[in-house]
Protein backbone atom coordinates (compact mmCIF):
# COMPACT_ATOMS: atom_id res chain seq x y z
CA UNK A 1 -0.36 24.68 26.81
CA UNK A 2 -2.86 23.95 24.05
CA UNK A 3 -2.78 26.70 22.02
CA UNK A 4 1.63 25.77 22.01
CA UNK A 5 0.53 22.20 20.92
CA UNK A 6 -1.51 23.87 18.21
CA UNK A 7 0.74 26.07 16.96
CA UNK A 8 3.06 23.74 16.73
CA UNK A 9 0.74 21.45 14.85
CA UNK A 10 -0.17 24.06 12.30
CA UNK A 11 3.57 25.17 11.81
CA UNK A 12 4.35 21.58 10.97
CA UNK A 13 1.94 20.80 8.39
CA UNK A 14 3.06 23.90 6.91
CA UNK A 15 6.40 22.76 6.74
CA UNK A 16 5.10 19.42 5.31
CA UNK A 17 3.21 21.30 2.36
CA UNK A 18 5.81 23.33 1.92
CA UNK A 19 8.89 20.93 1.84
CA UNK A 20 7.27 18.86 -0.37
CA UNK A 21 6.60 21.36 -2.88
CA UNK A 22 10.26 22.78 -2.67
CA UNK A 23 11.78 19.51 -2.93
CA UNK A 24 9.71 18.75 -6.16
CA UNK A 25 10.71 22.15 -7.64
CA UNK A 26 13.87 22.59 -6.46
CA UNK A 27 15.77 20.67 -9.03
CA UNK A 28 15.84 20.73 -12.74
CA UNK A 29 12.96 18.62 -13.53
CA UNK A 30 13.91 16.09 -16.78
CA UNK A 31 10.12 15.05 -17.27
CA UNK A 32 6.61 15.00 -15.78
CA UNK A 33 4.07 11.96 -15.86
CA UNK A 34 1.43 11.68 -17.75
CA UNK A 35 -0.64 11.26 -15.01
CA UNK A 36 -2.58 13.22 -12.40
CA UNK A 37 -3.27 12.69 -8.82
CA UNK A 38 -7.14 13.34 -8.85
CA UNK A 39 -8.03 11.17 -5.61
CA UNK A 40 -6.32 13.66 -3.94
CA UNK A 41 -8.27 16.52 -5.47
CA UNK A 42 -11.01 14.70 -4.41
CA UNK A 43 -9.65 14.07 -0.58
CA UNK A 44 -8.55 17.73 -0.51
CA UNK A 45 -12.10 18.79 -1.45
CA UNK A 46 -13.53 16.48 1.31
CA UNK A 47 -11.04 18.17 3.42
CA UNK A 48 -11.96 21.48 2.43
CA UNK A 49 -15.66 20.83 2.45
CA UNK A 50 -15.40 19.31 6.48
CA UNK A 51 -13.68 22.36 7.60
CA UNK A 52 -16.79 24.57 6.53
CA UNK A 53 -18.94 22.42 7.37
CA UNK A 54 -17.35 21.47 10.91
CA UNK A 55 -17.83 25.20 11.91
CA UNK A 56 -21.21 25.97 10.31
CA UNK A 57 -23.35 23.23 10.84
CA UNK A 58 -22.15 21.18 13.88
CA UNK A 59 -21.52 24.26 16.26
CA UNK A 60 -24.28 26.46 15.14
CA UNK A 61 -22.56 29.38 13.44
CA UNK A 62 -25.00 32.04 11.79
CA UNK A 63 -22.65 34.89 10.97
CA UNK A 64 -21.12 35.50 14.78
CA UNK A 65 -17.52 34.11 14.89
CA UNK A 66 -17.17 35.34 18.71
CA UNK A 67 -19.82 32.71 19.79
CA UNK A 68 -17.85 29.99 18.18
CA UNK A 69 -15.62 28.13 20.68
CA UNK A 70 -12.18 28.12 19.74
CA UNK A 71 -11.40 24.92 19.85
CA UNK A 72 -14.00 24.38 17.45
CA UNK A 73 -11.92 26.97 14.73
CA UNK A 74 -9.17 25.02 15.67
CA UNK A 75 -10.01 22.12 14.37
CA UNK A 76 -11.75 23.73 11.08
CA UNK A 77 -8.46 24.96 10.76
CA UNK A 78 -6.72 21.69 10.82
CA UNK A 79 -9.41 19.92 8.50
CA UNK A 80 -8.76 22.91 6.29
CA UNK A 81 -4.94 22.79 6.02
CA UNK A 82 -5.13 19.14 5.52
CA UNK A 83 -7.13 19.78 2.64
CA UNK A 84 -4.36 22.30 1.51
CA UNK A 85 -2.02 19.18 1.53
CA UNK A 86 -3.79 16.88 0.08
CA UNK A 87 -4.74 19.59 -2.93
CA UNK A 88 -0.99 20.51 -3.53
CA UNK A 89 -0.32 16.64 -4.04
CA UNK A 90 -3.03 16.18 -6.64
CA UNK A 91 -2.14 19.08 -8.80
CA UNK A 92 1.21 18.11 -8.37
CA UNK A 93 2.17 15.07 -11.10
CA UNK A 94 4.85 12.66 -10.52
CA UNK A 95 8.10 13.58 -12.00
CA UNK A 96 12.15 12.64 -12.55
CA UNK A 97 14.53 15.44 -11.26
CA UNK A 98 18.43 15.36 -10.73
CA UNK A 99 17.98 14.11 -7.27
CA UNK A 100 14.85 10.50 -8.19
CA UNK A 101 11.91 9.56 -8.75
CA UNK A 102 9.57 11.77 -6.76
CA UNK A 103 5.40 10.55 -6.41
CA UNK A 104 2.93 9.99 -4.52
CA UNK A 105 3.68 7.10 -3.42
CA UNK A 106 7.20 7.90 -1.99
CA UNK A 107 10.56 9.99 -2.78
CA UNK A 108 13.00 7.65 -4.30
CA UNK A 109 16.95 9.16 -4.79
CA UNK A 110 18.79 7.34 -7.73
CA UNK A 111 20.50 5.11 -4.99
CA UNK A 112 17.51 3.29 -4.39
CA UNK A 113 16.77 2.30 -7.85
CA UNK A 114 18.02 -0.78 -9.15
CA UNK A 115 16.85 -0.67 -12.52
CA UNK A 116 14.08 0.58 -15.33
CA UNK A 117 12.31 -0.84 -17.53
CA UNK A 118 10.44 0.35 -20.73
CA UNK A 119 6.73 -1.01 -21.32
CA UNK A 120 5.16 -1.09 -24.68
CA UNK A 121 3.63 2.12 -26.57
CA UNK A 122 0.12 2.72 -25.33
CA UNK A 123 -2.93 5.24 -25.74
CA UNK A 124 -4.36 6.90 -23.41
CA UNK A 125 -7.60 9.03 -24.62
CA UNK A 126 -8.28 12.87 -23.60
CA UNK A 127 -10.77 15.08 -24.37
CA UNK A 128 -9.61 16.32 -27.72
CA UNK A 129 -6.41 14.33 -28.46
CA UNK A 130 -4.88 10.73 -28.10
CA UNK A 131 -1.49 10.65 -26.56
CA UNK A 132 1.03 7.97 -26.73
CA UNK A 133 2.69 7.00 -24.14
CA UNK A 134 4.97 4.51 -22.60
CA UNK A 135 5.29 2.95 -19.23
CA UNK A 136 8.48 3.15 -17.39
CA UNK A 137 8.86 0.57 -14.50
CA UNK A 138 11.61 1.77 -11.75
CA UNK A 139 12.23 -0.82 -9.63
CA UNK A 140 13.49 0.20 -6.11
CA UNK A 141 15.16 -1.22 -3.20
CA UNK A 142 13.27 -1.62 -0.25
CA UNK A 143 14.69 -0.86 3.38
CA UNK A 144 15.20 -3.64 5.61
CA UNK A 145 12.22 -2.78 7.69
CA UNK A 146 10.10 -2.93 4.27
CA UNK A 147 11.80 -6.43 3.78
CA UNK A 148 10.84 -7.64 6.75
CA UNK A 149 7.13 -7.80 6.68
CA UNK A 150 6.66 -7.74 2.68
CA UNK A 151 9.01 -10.59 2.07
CA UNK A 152 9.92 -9.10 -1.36
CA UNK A 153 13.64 -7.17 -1.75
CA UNK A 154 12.31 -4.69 -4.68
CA UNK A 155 9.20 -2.57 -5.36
CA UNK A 156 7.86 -1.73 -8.58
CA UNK A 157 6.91 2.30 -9.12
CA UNK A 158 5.51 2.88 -12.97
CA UNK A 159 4.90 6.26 -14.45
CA UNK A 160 3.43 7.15 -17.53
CA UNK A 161 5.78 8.82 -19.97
CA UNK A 162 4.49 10.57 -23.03
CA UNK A 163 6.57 8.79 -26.14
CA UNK A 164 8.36 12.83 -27.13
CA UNK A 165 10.06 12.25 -24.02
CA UNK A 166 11.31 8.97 -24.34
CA UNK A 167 14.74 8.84 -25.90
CA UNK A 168 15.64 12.29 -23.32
CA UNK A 169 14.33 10.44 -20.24
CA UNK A 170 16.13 7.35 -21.47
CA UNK A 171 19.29 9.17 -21.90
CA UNK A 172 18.98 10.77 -18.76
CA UNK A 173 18.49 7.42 -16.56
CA UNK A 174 21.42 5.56 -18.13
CA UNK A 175 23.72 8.85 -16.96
CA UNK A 176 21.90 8.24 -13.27
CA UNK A 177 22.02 4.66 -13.30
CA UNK A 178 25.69 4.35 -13.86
């Protein structure tokens, strides 16, 4: 019974890390944020690190894999696909496809969105190069569940949008919006 309930577990957080990354690419994408998800990085490292480490230096491995107890692999396992999750999120930016708004912080499909707003042209400094960029503000209708214990009917979701891309993204969200 507990290797089903693992299996299971396993198959479903590979359906989570894949799903995700099919519904992000499945679409024409219109443009990509500026921005990258590097606490996730960070979290899937952490992850990553805790599944080695879980195995090697809590349960006393030294080369022999047969002396391990599987349960113990089982949950290095776990640790380790969670840190395959968490890394496909961070190298994964936030973008606008066909279908919403897809980021971190949630999926939102054009129904949901109420309106966008344009912020003023800003820098933001890289290694080599400045880039401008402007902020877009979607704001997004929140589920009556949401309403209930936030108070507020709308939530605010801003991505950074490099100022090529303006005029096409702006284009593009007055043909969604409509």
């Amino acid at each position: 019974m507990e290797n089903y309930i693992f299996i299971i577990g396993i198959g479903i957080m590979i359906f989570i890390l894949c799903n995700e990354s099919y519904h992000k690419m499945k679409r024409k994408n219109i443009v990509k944020s500026l921005e990258s998800n590097r606490t996730c990085i960070v979290v899937a490292f952490f992850w990553l690190l805790a599944s080695i480490m879980y195995v090697r230096l809590f349960h006393g491995y030294e080369g022999d894999l047969i002396n391990i107890e599987m349960k113990y692999i089982k949950v290095a396992i776990i640790y380790g696909l969670s840190g395959l999750i968490w890394l496909v999120r961070g190298i994964q930016r936030d973008l606008i496809n066909e279908d919403g708004i897809f980021t971190l912080k949630g999926n939102y499909k054009w129904k949901k969105i109420i309106r966008y707003e344009w912020g003023i042209e800003e820098q933001l400094k890289r290694k080599k190069e400045t880039i401008q960029y402007y902020n877009l503000t979607f704001f997004i209708r929140r589920n009556k569940f949401d309403k209930f214990f936030t108070g507020v009917d709308e939530k605010e979701v801003i991505l950074k949008i490099n100022k090529d891309n303006k005029d096409q993204v702006d284009n593009f969200l007055k043909e969604s919006l409509e």
